[in-house]
PDB file of N, CA and C in Angstrom:
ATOM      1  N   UNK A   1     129.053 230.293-108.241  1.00  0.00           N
ATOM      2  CA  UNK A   1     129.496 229.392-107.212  1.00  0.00           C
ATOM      3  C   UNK A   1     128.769 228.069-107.360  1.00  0.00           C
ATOM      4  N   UNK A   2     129.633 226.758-107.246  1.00  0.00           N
ATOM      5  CA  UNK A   2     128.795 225.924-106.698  1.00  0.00           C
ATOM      6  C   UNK A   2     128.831 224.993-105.637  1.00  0.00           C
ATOM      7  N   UNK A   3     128.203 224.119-105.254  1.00  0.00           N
ATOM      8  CA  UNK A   3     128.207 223.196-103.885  1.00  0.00           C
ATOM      9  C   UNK A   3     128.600 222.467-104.630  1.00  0.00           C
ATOM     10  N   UNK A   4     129.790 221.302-104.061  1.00  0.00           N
ATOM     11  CA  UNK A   4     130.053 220.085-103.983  1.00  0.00           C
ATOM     12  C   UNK A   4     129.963 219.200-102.803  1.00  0.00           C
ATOM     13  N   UNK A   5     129.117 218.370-103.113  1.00  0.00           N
ATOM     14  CA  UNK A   5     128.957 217.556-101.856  1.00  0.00           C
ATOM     15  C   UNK A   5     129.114 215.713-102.275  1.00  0.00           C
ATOM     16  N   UNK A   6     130.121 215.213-101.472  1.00  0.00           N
ATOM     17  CA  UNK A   6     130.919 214.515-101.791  1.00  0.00           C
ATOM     18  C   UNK A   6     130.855 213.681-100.736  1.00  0.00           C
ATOM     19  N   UNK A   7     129.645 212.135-101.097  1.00  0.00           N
ATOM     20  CA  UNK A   7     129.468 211.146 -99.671  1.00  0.00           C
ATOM     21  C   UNK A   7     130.467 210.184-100.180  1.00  0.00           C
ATOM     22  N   UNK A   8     131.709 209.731 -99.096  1.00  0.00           N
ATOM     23  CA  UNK A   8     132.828 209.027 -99.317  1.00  0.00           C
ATOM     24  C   UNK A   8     132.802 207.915 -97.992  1.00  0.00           C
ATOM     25  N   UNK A   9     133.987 207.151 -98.120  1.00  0.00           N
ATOM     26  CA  UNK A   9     134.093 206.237 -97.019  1.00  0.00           C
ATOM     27  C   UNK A   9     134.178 206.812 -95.764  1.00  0.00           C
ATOM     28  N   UNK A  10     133.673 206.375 -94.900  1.00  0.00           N
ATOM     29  CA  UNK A  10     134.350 207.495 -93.201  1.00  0.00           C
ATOM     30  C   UNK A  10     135.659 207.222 -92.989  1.00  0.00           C
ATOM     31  N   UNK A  11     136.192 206.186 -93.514  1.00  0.00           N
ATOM     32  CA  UNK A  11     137.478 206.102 -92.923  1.00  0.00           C
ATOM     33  C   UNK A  11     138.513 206.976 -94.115  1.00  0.00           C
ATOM     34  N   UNK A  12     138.154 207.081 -95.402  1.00  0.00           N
ATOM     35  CA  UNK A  12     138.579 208.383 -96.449  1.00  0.00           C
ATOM     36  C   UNK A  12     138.031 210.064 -95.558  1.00  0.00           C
ATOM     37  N   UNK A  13     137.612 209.986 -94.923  1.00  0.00           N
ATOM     38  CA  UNK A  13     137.154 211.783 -95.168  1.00  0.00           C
ATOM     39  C   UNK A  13     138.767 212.188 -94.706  1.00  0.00           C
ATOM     40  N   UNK A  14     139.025 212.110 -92.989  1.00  0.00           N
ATOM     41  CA  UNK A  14     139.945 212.567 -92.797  1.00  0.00           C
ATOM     42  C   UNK A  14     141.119 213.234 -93.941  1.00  0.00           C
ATOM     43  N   UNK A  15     141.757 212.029 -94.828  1.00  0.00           N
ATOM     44  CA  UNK A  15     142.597 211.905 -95.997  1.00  0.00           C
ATOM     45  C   UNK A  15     141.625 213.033 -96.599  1.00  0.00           C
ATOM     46  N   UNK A  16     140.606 213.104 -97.220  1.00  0.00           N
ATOM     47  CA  UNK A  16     140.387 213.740 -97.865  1.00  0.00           C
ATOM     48  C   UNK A  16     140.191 215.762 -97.387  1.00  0.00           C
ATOM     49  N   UNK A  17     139.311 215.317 -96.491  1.00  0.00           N
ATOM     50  CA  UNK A  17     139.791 216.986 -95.821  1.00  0.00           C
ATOM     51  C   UNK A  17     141.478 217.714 -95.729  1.00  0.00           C
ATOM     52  N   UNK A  18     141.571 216.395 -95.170  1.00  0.00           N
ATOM     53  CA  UNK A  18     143.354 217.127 -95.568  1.00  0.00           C
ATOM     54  C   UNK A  18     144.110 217.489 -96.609  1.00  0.00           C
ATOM     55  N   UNK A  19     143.626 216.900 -97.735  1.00  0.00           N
ATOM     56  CA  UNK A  19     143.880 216.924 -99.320  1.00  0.00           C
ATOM     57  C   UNK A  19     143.384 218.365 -99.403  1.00  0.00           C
ATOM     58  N   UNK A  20     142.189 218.713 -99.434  1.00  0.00           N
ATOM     59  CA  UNK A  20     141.075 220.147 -99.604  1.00  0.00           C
ATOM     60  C   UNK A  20     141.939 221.394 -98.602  1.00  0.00           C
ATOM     61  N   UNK A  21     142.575 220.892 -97.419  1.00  0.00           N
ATOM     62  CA  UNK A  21     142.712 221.637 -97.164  1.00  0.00           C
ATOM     63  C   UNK A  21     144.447 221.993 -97.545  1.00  0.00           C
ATOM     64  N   UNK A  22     145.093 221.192 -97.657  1.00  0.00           N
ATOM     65  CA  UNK A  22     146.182 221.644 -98.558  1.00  0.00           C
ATOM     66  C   UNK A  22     146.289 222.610 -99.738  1.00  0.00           C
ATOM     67  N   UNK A  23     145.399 221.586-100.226  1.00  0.00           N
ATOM     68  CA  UNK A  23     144.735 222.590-102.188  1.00  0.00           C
ATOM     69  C   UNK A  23     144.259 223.852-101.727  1.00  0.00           C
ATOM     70  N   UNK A  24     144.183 224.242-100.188  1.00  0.00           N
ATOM     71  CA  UNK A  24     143.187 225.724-100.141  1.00  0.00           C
ATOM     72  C   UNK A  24     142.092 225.684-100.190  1.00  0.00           C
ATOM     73  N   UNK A  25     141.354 224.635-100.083  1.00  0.00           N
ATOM     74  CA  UNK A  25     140.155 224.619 -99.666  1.00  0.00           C
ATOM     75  C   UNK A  25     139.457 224.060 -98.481  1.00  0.00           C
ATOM     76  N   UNK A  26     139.591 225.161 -97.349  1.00  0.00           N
ATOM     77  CA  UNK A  26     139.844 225.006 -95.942  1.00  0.00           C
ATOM     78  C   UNK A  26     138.441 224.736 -95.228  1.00  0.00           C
ATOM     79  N   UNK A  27     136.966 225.403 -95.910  1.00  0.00           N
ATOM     80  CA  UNK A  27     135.917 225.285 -95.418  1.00  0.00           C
ATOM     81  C   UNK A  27     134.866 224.121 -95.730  1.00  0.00           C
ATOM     82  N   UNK A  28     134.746 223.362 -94.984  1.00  0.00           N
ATOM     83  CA  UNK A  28     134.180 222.288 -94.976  1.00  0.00           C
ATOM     84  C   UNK A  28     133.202 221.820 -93.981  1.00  0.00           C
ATOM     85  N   UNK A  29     131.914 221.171 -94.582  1.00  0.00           N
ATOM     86  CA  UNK A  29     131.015 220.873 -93.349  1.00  0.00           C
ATOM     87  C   UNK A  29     130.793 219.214 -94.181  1.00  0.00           C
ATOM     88  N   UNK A  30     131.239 218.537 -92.580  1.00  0.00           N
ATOM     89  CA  UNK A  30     131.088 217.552 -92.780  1.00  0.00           C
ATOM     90  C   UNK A  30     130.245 216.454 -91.501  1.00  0.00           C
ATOM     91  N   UNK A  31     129.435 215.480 -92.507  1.00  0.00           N
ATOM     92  CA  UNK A  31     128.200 215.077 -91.602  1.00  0.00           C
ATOM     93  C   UNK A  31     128.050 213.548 -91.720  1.00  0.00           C
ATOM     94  N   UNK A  32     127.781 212.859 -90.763  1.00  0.00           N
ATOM     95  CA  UNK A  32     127.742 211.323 -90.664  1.00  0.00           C
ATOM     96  C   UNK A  32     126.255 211.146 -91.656  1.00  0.00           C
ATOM     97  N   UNK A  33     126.622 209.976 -92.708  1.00  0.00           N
ATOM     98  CA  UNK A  33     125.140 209.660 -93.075  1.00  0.00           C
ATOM     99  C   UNK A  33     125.253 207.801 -93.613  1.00  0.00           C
ATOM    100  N   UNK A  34     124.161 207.585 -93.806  1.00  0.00           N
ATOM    101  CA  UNK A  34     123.918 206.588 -93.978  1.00  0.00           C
ATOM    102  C   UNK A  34     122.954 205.839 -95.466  1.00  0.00           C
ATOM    103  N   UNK A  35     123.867 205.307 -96.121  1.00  0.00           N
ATOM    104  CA  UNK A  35     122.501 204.746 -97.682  1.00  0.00           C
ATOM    105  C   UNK A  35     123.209 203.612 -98.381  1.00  0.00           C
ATOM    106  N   UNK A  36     122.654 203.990 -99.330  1.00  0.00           N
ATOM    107  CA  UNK A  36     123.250 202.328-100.003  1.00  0.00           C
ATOM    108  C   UNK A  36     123.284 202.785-101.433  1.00  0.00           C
ATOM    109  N   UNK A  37     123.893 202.116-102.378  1.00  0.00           N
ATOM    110  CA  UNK A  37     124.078 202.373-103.655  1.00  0.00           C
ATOM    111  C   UNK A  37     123.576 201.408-104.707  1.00  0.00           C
ATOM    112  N   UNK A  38     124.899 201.230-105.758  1.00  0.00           N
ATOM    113  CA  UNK A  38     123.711 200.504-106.745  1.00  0.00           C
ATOM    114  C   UNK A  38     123.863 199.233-106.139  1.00  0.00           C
ATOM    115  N   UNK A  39     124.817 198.679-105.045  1.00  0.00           N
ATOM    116  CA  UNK A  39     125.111 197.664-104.678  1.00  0.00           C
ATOM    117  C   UNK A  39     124.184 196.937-103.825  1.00  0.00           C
ATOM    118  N   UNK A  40     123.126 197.557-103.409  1.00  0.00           N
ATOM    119  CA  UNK A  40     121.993 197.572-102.786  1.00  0.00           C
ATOM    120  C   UNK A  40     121.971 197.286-101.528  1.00  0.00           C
ATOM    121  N   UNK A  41     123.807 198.006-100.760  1.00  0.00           N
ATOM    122  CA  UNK A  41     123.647 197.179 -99.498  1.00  0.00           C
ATOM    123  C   UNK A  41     124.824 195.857 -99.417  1.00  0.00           C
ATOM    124  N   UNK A  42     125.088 195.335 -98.424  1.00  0.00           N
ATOM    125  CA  UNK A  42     125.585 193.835 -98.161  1.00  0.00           C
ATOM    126  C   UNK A  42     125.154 193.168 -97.529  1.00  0.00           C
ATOM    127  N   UNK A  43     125.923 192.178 -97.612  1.00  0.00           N
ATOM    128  CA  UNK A  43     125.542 190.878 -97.117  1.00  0.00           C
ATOM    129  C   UNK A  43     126.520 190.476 -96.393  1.00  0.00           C
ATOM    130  N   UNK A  44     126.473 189.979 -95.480  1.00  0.00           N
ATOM    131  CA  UNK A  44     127.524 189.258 -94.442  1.00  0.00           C
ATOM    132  C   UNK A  44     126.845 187.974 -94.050  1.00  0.00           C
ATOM    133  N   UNK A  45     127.501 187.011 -94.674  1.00  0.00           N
ATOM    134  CA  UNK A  45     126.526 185.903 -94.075  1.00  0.00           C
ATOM    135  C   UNK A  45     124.986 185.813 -94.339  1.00  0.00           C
ATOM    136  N   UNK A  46     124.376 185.609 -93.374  1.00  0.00           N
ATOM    137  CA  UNK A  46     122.626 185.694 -93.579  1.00  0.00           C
ATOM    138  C   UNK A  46     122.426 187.083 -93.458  1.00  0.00           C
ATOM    139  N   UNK A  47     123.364 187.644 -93.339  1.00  0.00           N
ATOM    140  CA  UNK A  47     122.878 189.102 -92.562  1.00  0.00           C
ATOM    141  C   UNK A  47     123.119 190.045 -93.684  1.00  0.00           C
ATOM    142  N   UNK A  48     121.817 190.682 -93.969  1.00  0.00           N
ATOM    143  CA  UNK A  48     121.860 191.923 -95.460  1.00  0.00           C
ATOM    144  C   UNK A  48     122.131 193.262 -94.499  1.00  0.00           C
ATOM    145  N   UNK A  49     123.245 194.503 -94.990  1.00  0.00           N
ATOM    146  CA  UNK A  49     122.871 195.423 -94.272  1.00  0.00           C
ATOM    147  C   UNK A  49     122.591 196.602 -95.302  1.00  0.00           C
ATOM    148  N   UNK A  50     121.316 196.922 -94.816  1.00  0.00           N
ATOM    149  CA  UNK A  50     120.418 197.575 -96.894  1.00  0.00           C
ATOM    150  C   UNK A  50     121.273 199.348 -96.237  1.00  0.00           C
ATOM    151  N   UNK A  51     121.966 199.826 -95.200  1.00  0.00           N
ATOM    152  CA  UNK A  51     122.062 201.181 -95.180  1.00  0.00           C
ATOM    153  C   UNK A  51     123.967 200.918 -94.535  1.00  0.00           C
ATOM    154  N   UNK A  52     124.396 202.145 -95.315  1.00  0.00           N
ATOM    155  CA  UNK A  52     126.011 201.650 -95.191  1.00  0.00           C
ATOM    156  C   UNK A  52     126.463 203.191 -94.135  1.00  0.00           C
ATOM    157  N   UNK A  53     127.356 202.969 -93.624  1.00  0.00           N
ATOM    158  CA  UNK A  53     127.657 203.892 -92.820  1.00  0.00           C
ATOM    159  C   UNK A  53     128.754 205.153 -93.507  1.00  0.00           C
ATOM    160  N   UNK A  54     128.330 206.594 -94.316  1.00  0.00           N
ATOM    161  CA  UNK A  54     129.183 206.967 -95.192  1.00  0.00           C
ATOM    162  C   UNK A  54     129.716 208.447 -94.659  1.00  0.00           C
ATOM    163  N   UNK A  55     130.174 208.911 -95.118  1.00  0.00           N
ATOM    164  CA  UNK A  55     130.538 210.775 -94.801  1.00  0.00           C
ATOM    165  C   UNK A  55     130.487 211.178 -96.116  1.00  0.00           C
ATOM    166  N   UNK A  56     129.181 212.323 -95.577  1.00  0.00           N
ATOM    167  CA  UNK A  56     128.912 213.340 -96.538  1.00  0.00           C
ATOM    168  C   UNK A  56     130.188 214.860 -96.502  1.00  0.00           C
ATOM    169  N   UNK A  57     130.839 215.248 -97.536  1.00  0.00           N
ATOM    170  CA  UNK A  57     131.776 216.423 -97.018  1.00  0.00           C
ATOM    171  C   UNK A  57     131.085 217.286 -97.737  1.00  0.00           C
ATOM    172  N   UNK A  58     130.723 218.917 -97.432  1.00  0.00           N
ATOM    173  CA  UNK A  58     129.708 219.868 -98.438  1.00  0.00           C
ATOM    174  C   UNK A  58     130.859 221.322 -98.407  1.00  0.00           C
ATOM    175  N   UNK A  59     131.081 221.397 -99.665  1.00  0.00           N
ATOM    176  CA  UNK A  59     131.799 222.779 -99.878  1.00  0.00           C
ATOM    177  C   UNK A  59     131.286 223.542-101.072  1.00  0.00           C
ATOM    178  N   UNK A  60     131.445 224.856-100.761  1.00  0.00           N
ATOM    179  CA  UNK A  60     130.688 225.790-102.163  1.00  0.00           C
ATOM    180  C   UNK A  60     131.861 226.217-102.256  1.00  0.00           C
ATOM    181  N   UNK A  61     132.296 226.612-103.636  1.00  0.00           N
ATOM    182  CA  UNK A  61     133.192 227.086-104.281  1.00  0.00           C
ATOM    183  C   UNK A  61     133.109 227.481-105.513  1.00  0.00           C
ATOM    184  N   UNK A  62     134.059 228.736-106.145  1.00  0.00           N
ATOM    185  CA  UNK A  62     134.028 229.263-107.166  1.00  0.00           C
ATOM    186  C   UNK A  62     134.147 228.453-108.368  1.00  0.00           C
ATOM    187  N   UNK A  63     132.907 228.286-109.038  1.00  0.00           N
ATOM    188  CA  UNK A  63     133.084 227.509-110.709  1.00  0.00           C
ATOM    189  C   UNK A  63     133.870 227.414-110.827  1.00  0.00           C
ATOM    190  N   UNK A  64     135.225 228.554-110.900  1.00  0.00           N
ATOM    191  CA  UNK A  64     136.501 228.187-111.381  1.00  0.00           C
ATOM    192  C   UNK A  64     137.169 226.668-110.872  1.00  0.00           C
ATOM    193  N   UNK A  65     136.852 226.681-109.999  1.00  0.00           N
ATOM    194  CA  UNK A  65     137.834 225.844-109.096  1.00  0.00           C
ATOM    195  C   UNK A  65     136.866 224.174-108.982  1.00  0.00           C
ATOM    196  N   UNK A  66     136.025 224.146-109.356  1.00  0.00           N
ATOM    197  CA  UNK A  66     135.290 222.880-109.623  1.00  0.00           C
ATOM    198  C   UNK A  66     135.865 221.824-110.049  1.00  0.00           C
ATOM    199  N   UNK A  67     136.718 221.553-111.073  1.00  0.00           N
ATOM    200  CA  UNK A  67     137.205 220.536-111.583  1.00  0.00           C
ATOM    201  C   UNK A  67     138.657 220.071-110.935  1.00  0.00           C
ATOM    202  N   UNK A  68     138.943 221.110-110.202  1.00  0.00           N
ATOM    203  CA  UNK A  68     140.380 220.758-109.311  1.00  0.00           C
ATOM    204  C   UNK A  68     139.788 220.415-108.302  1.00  0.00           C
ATOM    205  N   UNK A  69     138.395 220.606-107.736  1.00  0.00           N
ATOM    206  CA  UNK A  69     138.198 220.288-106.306  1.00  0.00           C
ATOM    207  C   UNK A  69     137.392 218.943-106.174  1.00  0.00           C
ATOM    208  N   UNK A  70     137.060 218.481-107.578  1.00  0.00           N
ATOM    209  CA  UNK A  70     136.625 217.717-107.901  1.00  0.00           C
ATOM    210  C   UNK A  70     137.723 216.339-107.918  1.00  0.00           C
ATOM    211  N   UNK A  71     138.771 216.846-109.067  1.00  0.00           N
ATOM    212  CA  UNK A  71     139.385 215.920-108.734  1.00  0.00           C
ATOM    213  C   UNK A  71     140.417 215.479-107.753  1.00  0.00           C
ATOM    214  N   UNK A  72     140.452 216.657-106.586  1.00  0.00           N
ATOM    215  CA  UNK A  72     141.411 216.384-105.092  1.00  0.00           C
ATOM    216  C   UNK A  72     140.311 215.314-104.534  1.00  0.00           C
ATOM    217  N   UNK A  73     139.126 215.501-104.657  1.00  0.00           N
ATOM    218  CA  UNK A  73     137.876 214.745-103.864  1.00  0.00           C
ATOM    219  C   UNK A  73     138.323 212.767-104.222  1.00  0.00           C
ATOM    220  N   UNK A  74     138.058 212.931-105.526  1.00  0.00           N
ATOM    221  CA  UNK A  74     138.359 211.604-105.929  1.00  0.00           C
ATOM    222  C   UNK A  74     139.340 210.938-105.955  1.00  0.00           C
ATOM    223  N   UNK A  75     140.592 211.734-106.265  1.00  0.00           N
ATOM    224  CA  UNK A  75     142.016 211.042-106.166  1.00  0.00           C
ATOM    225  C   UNK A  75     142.100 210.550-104.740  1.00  0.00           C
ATOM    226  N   UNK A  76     141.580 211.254-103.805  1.00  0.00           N
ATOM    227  CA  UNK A  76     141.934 211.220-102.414  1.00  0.00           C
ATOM    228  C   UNK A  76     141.178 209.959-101.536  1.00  0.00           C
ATOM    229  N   UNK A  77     139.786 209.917-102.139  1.00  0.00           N
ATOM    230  CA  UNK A  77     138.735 209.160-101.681  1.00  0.00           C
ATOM    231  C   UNK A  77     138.552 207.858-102.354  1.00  0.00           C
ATOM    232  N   UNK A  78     139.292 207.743-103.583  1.00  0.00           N
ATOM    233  CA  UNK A  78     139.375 206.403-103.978  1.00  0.00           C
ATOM    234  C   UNK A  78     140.050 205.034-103.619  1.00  0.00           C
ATOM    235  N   UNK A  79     139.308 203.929-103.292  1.00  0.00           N
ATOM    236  CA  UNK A  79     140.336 202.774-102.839  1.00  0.00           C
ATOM    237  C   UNK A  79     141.449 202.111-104.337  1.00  0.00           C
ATOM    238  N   UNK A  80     142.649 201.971-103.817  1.00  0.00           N
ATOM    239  CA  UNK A  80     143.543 201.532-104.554  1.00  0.00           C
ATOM    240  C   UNK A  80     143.505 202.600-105.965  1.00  0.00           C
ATOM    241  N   UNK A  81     144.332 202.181-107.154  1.00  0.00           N
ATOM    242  CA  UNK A  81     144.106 202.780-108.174  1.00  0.00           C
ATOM    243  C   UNK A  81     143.040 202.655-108.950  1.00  0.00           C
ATOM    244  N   UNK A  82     142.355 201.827-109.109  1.00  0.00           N
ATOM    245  CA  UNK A  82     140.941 201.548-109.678  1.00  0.00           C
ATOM    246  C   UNK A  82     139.996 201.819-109.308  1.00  0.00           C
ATOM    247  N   UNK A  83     139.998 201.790-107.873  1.00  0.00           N
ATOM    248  CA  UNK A  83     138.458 201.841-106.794  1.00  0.00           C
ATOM    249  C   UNK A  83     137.594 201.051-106.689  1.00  0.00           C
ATOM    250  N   UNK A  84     136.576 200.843-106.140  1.00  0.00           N
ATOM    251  CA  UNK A  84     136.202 199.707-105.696  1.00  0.00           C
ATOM    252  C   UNK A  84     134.493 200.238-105.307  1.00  0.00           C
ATOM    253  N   UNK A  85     133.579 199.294-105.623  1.00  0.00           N
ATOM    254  CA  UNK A  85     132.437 199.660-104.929  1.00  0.00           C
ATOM    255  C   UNK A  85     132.205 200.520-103.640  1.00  0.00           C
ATOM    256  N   UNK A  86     131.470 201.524-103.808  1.00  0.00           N
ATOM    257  CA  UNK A  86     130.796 202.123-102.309  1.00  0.00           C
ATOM    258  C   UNK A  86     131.998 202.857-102.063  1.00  0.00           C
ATOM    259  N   UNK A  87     133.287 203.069-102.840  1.00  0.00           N
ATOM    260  CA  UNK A  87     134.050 204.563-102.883  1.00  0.00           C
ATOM    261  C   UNK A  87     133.038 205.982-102.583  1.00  0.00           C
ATOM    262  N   UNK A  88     131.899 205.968-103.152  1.00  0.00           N
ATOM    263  CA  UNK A  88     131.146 207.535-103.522  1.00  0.00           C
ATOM    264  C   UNK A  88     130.947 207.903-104.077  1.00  0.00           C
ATOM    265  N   UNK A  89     129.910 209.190-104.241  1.00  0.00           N
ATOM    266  CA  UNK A  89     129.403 209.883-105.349  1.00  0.00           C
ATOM    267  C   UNK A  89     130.094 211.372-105.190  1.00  0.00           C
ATOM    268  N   UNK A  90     130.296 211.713-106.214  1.00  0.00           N
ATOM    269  CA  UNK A  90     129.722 213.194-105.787  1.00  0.00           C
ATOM    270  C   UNK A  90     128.860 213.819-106.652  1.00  0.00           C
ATOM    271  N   UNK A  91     127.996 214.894-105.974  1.00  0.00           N
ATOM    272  CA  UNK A  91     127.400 215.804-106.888  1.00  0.00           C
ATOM    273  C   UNK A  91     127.625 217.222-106.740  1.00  0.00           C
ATOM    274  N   UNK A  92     127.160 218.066-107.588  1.00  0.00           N
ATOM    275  CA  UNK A  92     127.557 219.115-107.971  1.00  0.00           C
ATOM    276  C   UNK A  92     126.122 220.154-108.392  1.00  0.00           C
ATOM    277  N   UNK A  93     125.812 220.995-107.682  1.00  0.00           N
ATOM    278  CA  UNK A  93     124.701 221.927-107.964  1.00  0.00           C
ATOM    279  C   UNK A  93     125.455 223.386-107.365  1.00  0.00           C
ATOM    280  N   UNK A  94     124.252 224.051-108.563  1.00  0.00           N
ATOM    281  CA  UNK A  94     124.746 225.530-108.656  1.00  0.00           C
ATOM    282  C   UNK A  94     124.506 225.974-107.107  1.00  0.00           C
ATOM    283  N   UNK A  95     124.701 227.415-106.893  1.00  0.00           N
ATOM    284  CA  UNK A  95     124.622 228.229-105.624  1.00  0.00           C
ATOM    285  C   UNK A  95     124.302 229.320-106.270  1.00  0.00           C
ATOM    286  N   UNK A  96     123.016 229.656-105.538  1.00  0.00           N
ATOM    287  CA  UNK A  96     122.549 230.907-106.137  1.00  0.00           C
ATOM    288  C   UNK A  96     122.926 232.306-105.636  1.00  0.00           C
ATOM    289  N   UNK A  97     122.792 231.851-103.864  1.00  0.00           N
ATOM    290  CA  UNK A  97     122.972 233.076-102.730  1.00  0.00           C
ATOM    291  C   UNK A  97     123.913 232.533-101.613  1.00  0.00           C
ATOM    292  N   UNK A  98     124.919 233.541-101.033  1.00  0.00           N
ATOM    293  CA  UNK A  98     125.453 232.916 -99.669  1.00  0.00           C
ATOM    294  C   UNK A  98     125.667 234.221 -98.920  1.00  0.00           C
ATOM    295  N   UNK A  99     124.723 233.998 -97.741  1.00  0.00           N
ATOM    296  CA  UNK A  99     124.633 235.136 -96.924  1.00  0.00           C
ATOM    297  C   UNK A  99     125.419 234.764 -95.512  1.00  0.00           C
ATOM    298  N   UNK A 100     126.192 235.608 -94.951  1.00  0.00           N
ATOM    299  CA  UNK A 100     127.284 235.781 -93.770  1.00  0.00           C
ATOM    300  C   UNK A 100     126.266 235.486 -92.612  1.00  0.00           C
ATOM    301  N   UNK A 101     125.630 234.684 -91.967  1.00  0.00           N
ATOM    302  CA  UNK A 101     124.759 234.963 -90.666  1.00  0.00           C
ATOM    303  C   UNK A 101     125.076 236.458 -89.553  1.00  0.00           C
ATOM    304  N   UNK A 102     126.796 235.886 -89.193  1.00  0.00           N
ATOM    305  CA  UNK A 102     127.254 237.127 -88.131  1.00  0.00           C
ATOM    306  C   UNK A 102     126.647 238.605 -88.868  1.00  0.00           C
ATOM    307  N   UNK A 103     127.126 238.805 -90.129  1.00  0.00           N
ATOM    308  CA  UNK A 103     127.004 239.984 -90.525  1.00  0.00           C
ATOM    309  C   UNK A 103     125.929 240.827 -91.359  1.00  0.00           C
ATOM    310  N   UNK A 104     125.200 239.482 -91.988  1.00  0.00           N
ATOM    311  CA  UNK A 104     124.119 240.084 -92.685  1.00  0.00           C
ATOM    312  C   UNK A 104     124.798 240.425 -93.989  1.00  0.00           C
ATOM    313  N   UNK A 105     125.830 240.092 -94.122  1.00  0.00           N
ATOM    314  CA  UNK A 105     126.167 240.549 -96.072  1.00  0.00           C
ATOM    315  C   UNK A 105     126.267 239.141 -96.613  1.00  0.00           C
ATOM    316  N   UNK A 106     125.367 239.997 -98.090  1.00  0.00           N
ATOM    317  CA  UNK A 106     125.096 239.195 -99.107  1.00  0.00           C
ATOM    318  C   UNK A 106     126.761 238.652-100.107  1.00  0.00           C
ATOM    319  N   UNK A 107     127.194 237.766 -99.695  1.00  0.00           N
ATOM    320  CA  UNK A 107     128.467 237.248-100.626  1.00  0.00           C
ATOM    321  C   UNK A 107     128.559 237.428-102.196  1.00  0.00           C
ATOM    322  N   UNK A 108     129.455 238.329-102.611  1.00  0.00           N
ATOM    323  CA  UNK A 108     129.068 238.434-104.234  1.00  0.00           C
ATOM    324  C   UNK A 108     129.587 236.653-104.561  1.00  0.00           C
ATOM    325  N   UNK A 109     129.522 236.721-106.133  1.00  0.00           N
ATOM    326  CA  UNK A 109     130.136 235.635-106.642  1.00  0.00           C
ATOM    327  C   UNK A 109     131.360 235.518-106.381  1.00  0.00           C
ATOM    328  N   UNK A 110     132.324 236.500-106.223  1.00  0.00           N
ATOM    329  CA  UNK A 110     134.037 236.424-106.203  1.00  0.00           C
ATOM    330  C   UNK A 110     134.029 236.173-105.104  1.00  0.00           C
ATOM    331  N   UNK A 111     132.975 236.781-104.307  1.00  0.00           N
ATOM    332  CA  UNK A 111     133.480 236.556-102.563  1.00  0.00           C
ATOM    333  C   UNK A 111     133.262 235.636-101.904  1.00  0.00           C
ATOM    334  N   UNK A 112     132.491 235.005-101.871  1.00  0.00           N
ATOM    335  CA  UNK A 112     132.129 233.479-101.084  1.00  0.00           C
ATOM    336  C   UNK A 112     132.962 232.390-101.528  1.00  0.00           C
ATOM    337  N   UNK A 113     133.390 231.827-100.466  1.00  0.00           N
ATOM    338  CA  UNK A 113     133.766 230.725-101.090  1.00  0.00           C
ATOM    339  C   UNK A 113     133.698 229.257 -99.044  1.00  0.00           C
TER     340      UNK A 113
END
């Protein structure tokens, strides 16, 4: 399994959850955050703002399915056909364990998602 976690525009998540959840990928935790990239931030006038207002979306999913969920993330979250600064990152790390809280079972690999 792995996590994809995918900080995009706030005004993209919506579009994009809905994309994920079309494709079948219905479980999603998603969280207000705030940073800056290589762009270091803007400028408006005199006014620099060094932290940008973004949405983080976090889903674990089966390796298999990584490169499709990867690219629903980006097709969905990109401005225009090219894209444009401060579109997003995503990254991608393994998952070692995913345990059920309610139930106390350990999720095999096939089973979590």
């Amino acid at each position: 399994m792995i996590m994809v976690r995918a900080i995009v525009r706030p005004e993209k998540s919506d579009e994009v959850l809905a994309a994920l959840m079309d494709a079948g990928f219905p479980a999603v935790t998603k969280l207000s955050v705030a940073g800056r990239g290589k762009q270091r931030g803007i400028k408006i006038g005199e006014v620099t703002y060094d932290e940008i207002p973004k949405t983080m979306l976090i889903s674990v999913v089966q390796d298999r399915d990584k490169d499709f969920v990867v690219e629903t993330i980006m097709k969905t979250a990109r401005s225009g056909a090219k894209g444009a600064f401060g579109d997003g990152k995503i990254f991608i790390t393994p998952v070692e364990d995913v345990y059920t809280i309610s139930s106390g079972v350990r999720e095999g690999q096939e089973a979590a998602a």
